[in-house]
Protein backbone atom coordinates (compact mmCIF):
# COMPACT_ATOMS: atom_id res chain seq x y z
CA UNK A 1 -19.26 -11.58 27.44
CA UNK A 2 -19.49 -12.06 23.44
CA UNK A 3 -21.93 -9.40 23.52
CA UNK A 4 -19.62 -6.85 25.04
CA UNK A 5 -16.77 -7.84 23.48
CA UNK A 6 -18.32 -6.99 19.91
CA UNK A 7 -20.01 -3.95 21.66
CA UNK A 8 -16.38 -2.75 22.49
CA UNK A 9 -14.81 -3.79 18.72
CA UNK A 10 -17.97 -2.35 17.24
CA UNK A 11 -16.82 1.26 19.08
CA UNK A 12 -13.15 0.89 18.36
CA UNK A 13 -13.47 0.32 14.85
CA UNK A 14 -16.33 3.31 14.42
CA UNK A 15 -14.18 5.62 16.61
CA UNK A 16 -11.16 4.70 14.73
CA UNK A 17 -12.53 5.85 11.21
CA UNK A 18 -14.12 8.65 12.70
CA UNK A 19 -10.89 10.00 14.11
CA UNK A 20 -8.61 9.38 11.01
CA UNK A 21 -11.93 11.06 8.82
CA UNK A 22 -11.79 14.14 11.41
CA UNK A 23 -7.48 14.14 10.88
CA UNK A 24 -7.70 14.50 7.07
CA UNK A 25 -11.25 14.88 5.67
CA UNK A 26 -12.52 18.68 5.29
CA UNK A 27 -16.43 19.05 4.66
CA UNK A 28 -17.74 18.56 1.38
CA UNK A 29 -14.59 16.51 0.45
CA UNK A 30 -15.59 13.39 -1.86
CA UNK A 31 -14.18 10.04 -0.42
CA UNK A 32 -13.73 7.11 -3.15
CA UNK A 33 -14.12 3.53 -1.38
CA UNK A 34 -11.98 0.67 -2.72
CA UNK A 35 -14.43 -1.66 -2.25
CA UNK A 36 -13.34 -5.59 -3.04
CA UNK A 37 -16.32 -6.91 -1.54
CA UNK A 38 -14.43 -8.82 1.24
CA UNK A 39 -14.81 -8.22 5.01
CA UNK A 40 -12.60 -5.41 5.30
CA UNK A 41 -13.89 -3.19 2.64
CA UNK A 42 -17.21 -4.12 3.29
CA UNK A 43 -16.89 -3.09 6.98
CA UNK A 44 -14.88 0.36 6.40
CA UNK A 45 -17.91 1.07 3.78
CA UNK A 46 -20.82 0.95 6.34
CA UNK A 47 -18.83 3.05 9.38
CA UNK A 48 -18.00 5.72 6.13
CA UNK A 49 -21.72 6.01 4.96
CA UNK A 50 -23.57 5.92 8.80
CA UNK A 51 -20.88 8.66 9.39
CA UNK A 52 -22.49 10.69 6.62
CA UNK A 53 -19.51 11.89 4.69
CA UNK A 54 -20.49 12.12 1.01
CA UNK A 55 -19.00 8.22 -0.61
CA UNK A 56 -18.93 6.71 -3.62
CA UNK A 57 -16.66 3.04 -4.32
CA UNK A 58 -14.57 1.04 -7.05
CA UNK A 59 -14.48 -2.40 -7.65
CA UNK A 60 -10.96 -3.19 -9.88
CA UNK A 61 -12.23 -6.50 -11.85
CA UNK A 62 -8.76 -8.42 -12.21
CA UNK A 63 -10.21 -11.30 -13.77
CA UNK A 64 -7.93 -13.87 -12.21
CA UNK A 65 -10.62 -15.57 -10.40
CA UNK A 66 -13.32 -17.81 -12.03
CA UNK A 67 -15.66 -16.15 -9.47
CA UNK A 68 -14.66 -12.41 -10.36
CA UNK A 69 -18.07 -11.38 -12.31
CA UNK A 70 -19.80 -12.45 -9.03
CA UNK A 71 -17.31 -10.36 -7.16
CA UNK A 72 -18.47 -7.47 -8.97
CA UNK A 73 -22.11 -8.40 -8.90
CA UNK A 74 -22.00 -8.48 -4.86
CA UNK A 75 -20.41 -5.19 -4.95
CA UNK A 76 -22.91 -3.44 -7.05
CA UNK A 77 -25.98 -5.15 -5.22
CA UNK A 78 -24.31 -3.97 -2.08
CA UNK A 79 -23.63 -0.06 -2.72
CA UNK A 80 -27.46 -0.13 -5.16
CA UNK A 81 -28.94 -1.00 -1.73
CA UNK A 82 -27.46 2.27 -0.26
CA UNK A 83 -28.03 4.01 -2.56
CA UNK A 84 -24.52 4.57 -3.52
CA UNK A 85 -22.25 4.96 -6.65
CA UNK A 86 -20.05 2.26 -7.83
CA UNK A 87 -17.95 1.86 -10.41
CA UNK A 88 -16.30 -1.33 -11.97
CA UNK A 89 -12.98 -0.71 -13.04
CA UNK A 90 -11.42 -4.05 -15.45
CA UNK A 91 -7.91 -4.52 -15.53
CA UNK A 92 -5.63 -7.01 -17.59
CA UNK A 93 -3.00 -8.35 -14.88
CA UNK A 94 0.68 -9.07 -16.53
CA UNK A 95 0.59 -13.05 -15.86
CA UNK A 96 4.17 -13.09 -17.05
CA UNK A 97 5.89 -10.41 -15.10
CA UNK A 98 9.30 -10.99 -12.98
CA UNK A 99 7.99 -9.77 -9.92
CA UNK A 100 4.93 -12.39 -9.75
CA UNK A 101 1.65 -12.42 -10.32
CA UNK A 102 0.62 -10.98 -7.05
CA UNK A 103 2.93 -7.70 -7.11
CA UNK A 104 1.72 -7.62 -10.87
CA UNK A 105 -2.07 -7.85 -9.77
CA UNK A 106 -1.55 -5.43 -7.00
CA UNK A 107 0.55 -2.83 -9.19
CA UNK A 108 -2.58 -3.13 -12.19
CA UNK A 109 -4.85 -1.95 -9.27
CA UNK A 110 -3.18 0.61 -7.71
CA UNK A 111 -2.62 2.03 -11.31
CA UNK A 112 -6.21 2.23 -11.91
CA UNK A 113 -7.54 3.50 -8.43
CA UNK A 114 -5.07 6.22 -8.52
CA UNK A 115 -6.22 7.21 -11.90
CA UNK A 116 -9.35 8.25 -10.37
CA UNK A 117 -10.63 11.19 -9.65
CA UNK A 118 -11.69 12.00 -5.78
CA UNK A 119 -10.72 14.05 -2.87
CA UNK A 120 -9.48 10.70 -0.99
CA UNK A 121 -9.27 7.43 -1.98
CA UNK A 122 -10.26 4.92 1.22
CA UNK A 123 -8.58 1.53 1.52
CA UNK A 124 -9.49 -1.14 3.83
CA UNK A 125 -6.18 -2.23 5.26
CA UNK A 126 -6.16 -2.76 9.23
CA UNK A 127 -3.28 -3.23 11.51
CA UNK A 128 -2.40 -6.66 10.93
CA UNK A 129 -1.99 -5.96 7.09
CA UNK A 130 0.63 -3.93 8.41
CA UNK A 131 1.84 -5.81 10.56
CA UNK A 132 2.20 -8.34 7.48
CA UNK A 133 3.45 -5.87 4.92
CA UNK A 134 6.43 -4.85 7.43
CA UNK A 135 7.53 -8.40 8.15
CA UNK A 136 6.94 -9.35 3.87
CA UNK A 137 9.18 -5.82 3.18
CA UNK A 138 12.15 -7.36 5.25
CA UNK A 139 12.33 -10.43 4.30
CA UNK A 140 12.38 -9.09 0.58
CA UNK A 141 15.26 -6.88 1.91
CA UNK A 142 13.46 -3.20 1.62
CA UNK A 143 14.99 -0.72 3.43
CA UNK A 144 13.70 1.63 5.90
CA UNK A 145 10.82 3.15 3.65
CA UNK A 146 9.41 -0.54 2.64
CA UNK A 147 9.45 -1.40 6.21
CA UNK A 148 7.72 2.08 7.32
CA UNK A 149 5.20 1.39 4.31
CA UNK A 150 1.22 1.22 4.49
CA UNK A 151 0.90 4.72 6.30
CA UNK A 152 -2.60 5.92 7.54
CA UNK A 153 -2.38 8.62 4.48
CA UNK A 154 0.21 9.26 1.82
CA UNK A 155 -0.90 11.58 -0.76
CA UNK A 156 -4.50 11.21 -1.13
CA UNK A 157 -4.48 7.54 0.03
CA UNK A 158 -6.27 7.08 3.50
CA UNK A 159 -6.44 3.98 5.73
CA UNK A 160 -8.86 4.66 8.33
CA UNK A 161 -9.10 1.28 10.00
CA UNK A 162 -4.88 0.72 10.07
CA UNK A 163 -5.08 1.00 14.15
CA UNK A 164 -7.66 -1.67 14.70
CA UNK A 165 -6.92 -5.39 14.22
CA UNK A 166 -8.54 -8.45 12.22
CA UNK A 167 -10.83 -9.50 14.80
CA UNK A 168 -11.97 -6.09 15.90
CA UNK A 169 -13.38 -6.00 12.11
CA UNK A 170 -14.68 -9.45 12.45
CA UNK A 171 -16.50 -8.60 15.51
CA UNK A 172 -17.71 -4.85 14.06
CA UNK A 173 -19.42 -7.22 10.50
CA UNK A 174 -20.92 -9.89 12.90
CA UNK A 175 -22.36 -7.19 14.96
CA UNK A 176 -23.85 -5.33 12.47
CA UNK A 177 -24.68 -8.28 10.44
CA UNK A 178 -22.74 -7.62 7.44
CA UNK A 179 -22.79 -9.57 4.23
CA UNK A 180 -19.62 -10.14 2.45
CA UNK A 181 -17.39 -12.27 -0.23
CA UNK A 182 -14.53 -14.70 0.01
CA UNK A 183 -11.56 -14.21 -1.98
CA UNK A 184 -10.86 -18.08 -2.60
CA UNK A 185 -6.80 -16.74 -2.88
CA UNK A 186 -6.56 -15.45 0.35
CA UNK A 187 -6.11 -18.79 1.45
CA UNK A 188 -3.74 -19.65 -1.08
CA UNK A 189 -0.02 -19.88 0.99
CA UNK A 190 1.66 -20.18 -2.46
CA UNK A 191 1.48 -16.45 -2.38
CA UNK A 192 4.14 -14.79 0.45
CA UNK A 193 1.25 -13.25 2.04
CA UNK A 194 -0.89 -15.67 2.64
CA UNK A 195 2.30 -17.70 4.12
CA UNK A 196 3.52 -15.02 6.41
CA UNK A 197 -0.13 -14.61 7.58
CA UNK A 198 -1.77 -18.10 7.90
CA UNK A 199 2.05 -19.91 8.75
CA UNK A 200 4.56 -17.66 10.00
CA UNK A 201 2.91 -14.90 12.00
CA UNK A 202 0.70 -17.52 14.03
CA UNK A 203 3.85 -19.39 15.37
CA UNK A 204 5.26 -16.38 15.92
CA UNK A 205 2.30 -15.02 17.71
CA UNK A 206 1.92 -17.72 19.81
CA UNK A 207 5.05 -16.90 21.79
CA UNK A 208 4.90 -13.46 21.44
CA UNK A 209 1.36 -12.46 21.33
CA UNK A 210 1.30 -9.05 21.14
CA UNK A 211 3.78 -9.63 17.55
CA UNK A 212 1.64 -8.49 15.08
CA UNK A 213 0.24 -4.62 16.90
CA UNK A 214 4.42 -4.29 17.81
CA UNK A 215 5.14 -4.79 14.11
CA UNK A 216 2.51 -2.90 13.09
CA UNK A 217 3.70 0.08 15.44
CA UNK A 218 7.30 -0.61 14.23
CA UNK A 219 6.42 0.22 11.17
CA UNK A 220 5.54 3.69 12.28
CA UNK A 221 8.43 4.44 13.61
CA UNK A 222 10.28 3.03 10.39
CA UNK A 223 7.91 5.51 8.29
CA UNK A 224 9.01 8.68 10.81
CA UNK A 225 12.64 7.65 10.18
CA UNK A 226 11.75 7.59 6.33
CA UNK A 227 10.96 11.48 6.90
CA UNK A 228 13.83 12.21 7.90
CA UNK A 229 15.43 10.49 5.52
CA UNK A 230 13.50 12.52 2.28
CA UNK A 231 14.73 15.42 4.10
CA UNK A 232 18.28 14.58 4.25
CA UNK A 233 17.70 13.35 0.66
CA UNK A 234 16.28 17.32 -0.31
CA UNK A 235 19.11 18.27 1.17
CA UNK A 236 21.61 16.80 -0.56
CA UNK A 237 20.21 17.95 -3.89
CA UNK A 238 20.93 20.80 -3.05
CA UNK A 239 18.95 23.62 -6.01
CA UNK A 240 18.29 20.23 -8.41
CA UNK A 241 14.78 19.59 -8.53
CA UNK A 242 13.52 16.45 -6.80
CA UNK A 243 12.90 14.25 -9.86
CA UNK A 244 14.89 12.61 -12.84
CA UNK A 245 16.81 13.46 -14.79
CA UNK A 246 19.73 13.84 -11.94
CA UNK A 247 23.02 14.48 -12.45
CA UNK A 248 25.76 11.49 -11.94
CA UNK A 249 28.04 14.33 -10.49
CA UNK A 250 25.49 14.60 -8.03
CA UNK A 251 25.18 11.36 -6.94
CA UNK A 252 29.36 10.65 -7.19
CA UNK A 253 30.22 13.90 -4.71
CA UNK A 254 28.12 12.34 -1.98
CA UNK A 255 28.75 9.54 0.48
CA UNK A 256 27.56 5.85 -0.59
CA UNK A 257 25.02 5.60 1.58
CA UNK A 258 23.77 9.49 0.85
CA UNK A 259 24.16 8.61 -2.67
CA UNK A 260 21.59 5.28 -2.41
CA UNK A 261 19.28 7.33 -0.41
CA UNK A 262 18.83 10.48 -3.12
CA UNK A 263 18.52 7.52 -5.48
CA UNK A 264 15.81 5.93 -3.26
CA UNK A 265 13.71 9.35 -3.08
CA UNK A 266 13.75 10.26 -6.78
CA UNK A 267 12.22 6.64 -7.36
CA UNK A 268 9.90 7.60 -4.94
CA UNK A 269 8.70 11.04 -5.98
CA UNK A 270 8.18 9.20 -9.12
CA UNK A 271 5.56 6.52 -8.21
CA UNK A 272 8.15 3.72 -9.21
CA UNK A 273 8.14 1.12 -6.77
CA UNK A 274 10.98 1.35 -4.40
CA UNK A 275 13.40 -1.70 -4.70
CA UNK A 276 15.48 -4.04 -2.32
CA UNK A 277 18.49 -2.61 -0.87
CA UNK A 278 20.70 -5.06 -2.74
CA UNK A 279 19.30 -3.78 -6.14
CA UNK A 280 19.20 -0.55 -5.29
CA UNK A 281 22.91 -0.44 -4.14
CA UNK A 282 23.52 -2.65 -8.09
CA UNK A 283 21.65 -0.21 -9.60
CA UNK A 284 23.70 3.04 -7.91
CA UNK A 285 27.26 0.90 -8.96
CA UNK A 286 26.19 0.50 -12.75
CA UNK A 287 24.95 4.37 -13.37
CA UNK A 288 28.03 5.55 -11.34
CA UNK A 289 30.43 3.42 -12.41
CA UNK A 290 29.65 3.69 -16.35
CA UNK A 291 31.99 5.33 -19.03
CA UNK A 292 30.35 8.56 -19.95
CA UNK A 293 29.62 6.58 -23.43
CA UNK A 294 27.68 3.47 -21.81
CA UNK A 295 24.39 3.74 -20.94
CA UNK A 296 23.55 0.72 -18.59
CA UNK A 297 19.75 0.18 -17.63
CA UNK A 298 18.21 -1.08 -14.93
CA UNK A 299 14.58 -2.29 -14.94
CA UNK A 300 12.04 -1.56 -11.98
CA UNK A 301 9.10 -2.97 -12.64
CA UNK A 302 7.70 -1.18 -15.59
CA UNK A 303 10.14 1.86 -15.39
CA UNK A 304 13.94 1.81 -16.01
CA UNK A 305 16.77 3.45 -14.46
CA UNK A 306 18.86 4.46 -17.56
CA UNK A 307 22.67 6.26 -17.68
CA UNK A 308 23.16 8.26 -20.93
CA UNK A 309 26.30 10.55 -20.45
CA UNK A 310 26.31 12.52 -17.63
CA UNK A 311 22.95 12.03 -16.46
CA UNK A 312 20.90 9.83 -15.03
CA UNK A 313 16.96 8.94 -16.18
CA UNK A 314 14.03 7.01 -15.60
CA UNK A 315 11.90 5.66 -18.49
């Protein structure tokens, strides 16, 4: 029975990559593997290369972990024994930055993988990341886009193994015999992740087992709603182009709501990480609500919403 179980996740997972590959991959197109060296990444890199697309991968060194060089090590052993390209990207992680150290370690990577060039860029997240990430999003108070977040592709971003689950992967690595590393802060529940996953979703799994693919598939509908939303938001400005600076006219002639949401997609378009709906709402108030001489700022992460006059700007 184990047998055909791992048989059957061994499939799912290779006909899962294989159909997102054949969705968005053209021939010839370079893929770039974020490879971290833990199960995940480790699985989505051997279904990519025995599927023959040409691959190369990234390690981001953080440096958080006492263990990191031997992180790195692991991953270059691992893509020298087939024959593949890796680079090792450092980063220096802002320890002292409002959002946390975990949004702060997570933004320094994302920085640096999307600074590199390549057709696609592969992560390794499965469905219950997603299923995770939607749940985490909420409970932060993100609106609609946070909870439709982690889509199969957004810009060159792919995610070919977002409709399989945890153990699916598991099974596919123990099948094939796979190799990989443990992230000693994975099982860290000081971090909300690792709560939601290894505390909250569990209970809430056990009475409603089929939680985490239902959140998961929640979060595409959120992400189809999000659409529609951009395109009401390109509607509403109208001949303005869809990035800062906009005009506070703009923003006053429309409904609250409309208003928030314009606000919400020019953040967006921008690569500045979208906010809660509470400081998103504080942050419309202040750049509407300012004498034409004030120029109140508003700080998202490492960009800031500034008013100066009649216009509004992101720094």
């Amino acid at each position: 029975m184990a047998g055909t179980r791992k048989s059957r996740s061994t499939n799912a997972v290779e006909n899962a990559v294989a159909a997102c590959l054949a969705r968005h991959v053209r021939s010839g197109e370079q893929l770039l593997l974020a490879l971290s060296g833990g199960i995940d990444s480790v699985v989505l890199l051997d279904v990519v290369r025995r599927l023959g697309h040409p691959l190369s991968a990234i390690h981001v060194h953080h440096g958080l972990s006492e263990n990191a060089d031997q992180w790195a090590q692991f991953c270059s052993e691992l893509c020298s024994g087939h024959g593949l390209d890796l680079r090792v990207e450092r980063v220096t992680v802002d320890r002292s930055s409002p959002d946390g150290l975990e949004a702060a370690a997570r933004r320094a990577r994302h920085q640096r993988l999307q600074a590199v060039a390549a057709d696609w860029l592969l992560l390794a997240h499965h469905g219950q990341d997603r299923a995770e990430t939607v749940l985490f999003n909420l409970l932060r108070g993100a609106g609609v886009r946070g909870a439709g977040a982690m889509r199969e592709s957004a810009g060159r971003l792919l995610r070919p193994l977002l409709s399989v689950g945890r153990e699916e992967v598991l099974d596919y690595a123990t099948a094939a015999g796979l190799s990989w590393i443990e992230d000693e802060s994975n099982a860290d529940t000081r971090y909300s992740r690792n709560y939601l996953r290894h505390r909250v979703l569990p209970i809430i799994e056990s009475r409603f087992p089929a939680a985490a693919a239902r959140l998961a598939n929640a979060a595409g509908r959120f992400a189809e709603a999000s659409d529609l939303l951009d395109d009401l938001a390109t509607i509403d400005l109208g001949t303005s182009r869809p990035e800062f600076p906009v005009a506070v006219e703009l923003l006053r002639r429309l409904a609250e709501p409309r208003a928030r949401n314009v606000l919400r997609f020019l953040l967006d378009q921008s690569g500045t990480g979208i906010p809660s709906e509470e400081r998103l709402t504080e942050a419309l108030r202040q750049v509407l609500d300012a004498a034409v001489d004030r120029h109140p700022a508003i700080n998202f992460g490492v960009r800031t919403l500034r008013r100066r006059g009649r216009w509004i700007e992101l720094e």
